[in-house]
Structures are given as C-alpha cells and as structure tokens.
PDB file of N, CA and C in Angstrom:
ATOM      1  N   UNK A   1     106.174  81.175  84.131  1.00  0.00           N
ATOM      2  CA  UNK A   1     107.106  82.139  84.721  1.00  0.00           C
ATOM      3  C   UNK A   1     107.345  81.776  86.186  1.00  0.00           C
ATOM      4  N   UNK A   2     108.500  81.740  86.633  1.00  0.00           N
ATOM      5  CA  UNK A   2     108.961  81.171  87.952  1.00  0.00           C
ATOM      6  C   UNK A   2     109.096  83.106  88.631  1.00  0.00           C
ATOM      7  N   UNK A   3     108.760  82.740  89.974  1.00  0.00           N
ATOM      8  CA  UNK A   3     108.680  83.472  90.809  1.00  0.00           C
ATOM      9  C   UNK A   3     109.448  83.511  91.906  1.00  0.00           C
ATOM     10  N   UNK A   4     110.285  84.878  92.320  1.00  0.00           N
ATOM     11  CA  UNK A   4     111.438  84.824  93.319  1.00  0.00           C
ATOM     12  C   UNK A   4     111.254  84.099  94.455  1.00  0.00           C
ATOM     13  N   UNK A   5     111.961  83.591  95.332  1.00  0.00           N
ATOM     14  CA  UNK A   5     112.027  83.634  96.483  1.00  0.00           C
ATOM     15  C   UNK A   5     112.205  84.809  97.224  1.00  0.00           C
ATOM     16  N   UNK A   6     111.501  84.848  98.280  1.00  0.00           N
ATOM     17  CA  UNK A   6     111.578  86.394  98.796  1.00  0.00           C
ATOM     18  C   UNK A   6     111.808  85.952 100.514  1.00  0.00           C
ATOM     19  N   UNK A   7     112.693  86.451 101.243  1.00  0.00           N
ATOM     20  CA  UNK A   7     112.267  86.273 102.840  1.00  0.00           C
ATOM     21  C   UNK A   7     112.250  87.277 103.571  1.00  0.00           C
ATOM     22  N   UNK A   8     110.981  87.516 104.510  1.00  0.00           N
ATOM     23  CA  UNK A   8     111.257  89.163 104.626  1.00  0.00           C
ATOM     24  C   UNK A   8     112.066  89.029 106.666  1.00  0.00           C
ATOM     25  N   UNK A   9     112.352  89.943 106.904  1.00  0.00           N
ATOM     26  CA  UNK A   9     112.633  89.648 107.814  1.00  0.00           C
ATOM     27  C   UNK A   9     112.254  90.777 108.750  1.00  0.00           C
ATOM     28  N   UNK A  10     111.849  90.747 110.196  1.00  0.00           N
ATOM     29  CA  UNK A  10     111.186  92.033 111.289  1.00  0.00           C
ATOM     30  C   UNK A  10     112.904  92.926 111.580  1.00  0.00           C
ATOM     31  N   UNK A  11     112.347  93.903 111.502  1.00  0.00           N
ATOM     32  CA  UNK A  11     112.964  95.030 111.576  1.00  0.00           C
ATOM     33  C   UNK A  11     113.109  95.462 113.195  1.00  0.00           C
ATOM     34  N   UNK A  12     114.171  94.974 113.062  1.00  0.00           N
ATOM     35  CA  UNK A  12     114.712  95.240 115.131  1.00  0.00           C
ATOM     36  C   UNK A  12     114.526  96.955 115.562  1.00  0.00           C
ATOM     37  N   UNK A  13     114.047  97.478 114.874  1.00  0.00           N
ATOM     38  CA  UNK A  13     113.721  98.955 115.533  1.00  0.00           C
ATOM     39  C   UNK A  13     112.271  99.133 115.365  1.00  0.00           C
ATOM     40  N   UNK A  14     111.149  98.408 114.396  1.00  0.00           N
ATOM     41  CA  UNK A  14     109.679  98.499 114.632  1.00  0.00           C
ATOM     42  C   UNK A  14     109.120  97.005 114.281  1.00  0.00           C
ATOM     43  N   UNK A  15     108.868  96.508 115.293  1.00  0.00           N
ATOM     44  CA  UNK A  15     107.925  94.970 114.917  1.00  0.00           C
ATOM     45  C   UNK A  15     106.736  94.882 114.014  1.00  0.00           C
ATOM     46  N   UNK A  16     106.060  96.088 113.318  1.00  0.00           N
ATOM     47  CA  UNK A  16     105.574  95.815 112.239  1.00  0.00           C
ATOM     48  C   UNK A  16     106.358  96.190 110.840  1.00  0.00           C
ATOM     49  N   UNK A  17     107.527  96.558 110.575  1.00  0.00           N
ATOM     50  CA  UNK A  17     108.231  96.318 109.578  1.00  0.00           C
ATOM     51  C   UNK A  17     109.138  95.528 109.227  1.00  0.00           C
ATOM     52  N   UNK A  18     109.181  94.721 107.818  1.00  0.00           N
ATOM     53  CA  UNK A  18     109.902  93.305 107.520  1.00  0.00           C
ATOM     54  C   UNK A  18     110.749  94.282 106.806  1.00  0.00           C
ATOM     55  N   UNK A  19     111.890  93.816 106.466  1.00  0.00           N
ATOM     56  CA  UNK A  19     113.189  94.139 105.173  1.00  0.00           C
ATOM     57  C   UNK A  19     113.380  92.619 104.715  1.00  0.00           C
ATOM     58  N   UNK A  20     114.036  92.412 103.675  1.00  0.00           N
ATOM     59  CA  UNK A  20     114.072  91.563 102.521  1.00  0.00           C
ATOM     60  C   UNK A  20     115.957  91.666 102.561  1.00  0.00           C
ATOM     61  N   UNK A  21     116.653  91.120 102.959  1.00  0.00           N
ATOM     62  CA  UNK A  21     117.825  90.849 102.734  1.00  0.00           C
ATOM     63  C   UNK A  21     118.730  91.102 101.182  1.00  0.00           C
ATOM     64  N   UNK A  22     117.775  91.016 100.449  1.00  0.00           N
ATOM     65  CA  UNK A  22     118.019  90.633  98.588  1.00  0.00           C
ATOM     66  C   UNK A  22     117.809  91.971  97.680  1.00  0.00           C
ATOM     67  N   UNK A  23     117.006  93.323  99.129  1.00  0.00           N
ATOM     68  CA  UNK A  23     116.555  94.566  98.343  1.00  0.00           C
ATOM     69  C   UNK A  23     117.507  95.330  99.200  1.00  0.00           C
ATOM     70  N   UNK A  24     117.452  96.719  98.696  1.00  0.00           N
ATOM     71  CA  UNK A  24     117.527  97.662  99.372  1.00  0.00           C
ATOM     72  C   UNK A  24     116.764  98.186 100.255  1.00  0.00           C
ATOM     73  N   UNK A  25     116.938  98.098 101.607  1.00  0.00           N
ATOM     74  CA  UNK A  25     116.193  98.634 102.901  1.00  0.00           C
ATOM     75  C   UNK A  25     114.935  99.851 103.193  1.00  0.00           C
ATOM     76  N   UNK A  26     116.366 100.989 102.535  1.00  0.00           N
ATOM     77  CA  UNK A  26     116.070 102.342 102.003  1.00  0.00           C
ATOM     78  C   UNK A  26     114.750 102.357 100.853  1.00  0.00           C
ATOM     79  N   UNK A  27     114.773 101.169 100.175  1.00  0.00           N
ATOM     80  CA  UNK A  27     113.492 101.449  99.236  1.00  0.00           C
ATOM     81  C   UNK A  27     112.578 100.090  99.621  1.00  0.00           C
ATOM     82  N   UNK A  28     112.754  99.587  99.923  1.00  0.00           N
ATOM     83  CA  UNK A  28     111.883  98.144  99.598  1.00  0.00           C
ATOM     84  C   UNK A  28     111.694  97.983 101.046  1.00  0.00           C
ATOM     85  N   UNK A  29     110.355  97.544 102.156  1.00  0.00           N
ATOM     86  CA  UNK A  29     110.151  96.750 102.660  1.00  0.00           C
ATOM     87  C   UNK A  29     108.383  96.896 102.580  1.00  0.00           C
ATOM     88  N   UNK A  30     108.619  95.846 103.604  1.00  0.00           N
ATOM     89  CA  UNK A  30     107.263  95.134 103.711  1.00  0.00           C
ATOM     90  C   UNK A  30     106.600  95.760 105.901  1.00  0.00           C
ATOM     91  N   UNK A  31     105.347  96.366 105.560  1.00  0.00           N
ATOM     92  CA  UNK A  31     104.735  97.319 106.364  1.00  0.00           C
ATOM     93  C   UNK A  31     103.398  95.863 107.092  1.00  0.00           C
ATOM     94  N   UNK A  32     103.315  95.233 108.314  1.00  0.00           N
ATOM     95  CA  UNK A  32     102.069  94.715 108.684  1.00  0.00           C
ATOM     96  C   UNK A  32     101.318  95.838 109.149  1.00  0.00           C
ATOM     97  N   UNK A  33     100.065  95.544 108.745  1.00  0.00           N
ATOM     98  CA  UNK A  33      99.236  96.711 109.174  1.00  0.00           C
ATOM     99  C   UNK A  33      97.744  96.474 109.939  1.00  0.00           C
ATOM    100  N   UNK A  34      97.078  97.122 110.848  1.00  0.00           N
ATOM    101  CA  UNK A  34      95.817  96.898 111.446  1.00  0.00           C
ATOM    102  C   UNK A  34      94.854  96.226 110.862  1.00  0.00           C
ATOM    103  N   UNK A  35      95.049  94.845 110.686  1.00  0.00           N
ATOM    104  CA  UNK A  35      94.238  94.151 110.236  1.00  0.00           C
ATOM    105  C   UNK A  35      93.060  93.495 111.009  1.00  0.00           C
ATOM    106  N   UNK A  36      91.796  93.871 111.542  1.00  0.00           N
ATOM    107  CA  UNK A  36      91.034  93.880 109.430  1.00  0.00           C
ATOM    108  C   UNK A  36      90.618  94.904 109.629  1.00  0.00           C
ATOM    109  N   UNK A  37      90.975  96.064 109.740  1.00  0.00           N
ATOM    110  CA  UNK A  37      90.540  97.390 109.490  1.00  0.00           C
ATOM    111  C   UNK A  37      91.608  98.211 108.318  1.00  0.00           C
ATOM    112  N   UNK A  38      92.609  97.184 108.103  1.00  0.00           N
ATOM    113  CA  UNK A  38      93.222  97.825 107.063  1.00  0.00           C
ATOM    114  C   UNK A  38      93.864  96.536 106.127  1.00  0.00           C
ATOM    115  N   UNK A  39      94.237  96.374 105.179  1.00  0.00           N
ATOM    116  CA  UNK A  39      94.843  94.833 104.504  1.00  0.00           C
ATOM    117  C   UNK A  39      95.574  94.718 105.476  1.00  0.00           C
ATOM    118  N   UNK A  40      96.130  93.252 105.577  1.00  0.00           N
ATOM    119  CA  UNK A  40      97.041  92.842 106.295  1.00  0.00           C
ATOM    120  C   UNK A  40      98.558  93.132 106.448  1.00  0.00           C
ATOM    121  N   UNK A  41      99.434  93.376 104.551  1.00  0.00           N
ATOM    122  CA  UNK A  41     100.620  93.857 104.407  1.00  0.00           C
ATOM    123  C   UNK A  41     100.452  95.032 103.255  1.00  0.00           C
ATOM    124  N   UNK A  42     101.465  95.821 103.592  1.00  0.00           N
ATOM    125  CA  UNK A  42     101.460  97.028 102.508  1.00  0.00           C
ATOM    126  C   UNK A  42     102.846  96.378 102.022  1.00  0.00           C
ATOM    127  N   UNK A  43     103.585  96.709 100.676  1.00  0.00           N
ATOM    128  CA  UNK A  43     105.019  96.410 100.134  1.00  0.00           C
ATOM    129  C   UNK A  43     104.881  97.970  99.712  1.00  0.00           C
ATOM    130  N   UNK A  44     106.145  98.901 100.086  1.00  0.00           N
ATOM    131  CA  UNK A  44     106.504  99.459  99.841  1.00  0.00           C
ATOM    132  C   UNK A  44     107.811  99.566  98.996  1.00  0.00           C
ATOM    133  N   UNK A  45     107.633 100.018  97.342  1.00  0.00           N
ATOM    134  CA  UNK A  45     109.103  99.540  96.418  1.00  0.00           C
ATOM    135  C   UNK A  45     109.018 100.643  95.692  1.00  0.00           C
ATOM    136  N   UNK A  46     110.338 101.605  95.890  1.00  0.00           N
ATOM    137  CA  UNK A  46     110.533 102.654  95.207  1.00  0.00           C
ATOM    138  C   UNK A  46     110.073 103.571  94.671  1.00  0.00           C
ATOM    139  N   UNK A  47     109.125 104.032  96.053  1.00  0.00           N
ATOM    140  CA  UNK A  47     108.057 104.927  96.525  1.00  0.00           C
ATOM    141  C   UNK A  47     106.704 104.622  95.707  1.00  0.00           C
ATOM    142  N   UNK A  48     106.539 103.340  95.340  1.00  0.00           N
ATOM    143  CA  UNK A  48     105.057 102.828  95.589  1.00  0.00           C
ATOM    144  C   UNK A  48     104.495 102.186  96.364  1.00  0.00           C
ATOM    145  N   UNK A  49     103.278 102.004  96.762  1.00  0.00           N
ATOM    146  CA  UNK A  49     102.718 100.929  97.792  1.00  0.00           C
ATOM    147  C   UNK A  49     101.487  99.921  96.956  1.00  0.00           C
ATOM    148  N   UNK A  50     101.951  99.255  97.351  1.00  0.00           N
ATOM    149  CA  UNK A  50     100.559  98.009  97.019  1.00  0.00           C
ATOM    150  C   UNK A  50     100.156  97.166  98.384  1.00  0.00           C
ATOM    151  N   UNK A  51      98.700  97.088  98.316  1.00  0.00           N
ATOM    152  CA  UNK A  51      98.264  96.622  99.506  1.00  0.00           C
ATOM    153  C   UNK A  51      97.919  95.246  99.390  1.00  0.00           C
ATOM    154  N   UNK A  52      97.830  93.863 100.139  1.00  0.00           N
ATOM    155  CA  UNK A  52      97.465  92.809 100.136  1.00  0.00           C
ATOM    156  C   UNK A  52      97.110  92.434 101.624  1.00  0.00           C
ATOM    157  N   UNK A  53      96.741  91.315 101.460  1.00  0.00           N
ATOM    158  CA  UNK A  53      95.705  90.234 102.620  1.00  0.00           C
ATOM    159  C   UNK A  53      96.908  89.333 102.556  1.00  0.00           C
ATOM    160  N   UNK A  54      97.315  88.354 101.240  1.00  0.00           N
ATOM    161  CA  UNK A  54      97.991  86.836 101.313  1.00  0.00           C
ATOM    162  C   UNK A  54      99.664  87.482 100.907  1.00  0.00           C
ATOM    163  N   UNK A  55     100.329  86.769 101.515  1.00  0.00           N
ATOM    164  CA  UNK A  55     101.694  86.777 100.396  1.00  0.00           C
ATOM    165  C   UNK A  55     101.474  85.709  99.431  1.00  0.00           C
ATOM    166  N   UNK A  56     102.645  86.125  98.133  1.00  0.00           N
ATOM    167  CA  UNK A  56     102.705  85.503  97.081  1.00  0.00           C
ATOM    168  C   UNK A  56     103.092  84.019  97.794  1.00  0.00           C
ATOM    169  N   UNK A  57     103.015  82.974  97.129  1.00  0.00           N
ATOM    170  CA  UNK A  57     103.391  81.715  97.522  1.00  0.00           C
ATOM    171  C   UNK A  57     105.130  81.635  97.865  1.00  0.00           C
ATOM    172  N   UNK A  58     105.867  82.408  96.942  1.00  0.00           N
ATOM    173  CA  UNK A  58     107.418  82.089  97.288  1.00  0.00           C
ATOM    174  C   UNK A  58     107.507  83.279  98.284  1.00  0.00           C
ATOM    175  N   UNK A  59     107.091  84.209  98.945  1.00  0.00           N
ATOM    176  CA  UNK A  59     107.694  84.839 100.014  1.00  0.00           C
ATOM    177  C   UNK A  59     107.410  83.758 101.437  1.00  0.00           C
ATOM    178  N   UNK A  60     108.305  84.579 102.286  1.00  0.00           N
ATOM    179  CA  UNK A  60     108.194  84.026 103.446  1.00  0.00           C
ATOM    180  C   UNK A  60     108.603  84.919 104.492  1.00  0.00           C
ATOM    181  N   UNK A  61     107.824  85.231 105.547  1.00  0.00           N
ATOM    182  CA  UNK A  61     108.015  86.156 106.563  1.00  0.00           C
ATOM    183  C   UNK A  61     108.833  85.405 107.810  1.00  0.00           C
ATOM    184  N   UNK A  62     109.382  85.948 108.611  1.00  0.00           N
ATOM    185  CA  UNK A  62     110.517  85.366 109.635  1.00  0.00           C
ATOM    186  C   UNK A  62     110.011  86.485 110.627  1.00  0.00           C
ATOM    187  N   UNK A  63     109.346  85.909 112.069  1.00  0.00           N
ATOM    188  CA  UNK A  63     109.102  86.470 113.149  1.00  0.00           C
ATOM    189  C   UNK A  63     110.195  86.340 113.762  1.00  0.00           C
ATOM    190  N   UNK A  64     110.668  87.136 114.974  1.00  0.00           N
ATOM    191  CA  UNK A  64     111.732  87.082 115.527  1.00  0.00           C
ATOM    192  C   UNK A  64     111.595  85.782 116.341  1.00  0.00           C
ATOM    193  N   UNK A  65     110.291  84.936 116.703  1.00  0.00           N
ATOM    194  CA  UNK A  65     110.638  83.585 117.078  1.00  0.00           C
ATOM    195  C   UNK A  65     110.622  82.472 116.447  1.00  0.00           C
ATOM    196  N   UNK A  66     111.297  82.423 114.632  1.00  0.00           N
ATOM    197  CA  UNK A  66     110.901  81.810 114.007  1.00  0.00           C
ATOM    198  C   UNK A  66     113.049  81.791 113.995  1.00  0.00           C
TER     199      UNK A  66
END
C-alpha cells in the first residue's frame, strides 16, 4: 500500500501549528507540542487527535525558513 504525500505547512498566525494544503484547514492540521513533556506532534482530523514522536516517512514539515 503506497502512502500519501503530505506537506504540512506553519500557520502564519501560531508557529506551533502546520496546515496541509491538500486538507481542509477547518478540520485537519498538525499541532507541535512541548516536547518531551508531551509527544512531539498531535494531528488533529475531524475532531480526532492522535499523538506521535516521528512523522510518517511521506510527510514533510516546511518551517518558515525552509
């Protein structure tokens, strides 16, 4: 099974939130969080959350100096 490409991108009104160009804003992004006192990213998708440490291999995060 092949796996999306995903790119998330920082959210010009809070530097720990990414949006994804390919989702809806309103439901889908990606949360960095106090790490290591908390996982590293939360994904928030249509009012669920799942927490992780790694991204999947096909995402890719875009800092604003990237």
């Amino acid at each position: 099974m092949e796996e999306d490409v995903v790119v998330w991108y920082h959210d010009v009104a809070n530097r720990s939130f990414f949006y994804s160009k390919q989702h809806d804003r309103s439901k889908t992004w990606l949360r960095m969080n106090d790490f290591p006192d908390e996982p590293l990213y939360t994904l928030h998708a249509n009012g669920c959350e799942v927490h992780f440490d790694d991204l999947p291999k096909p995402w890719t995060v875009k800092f604003y100096d990237d």
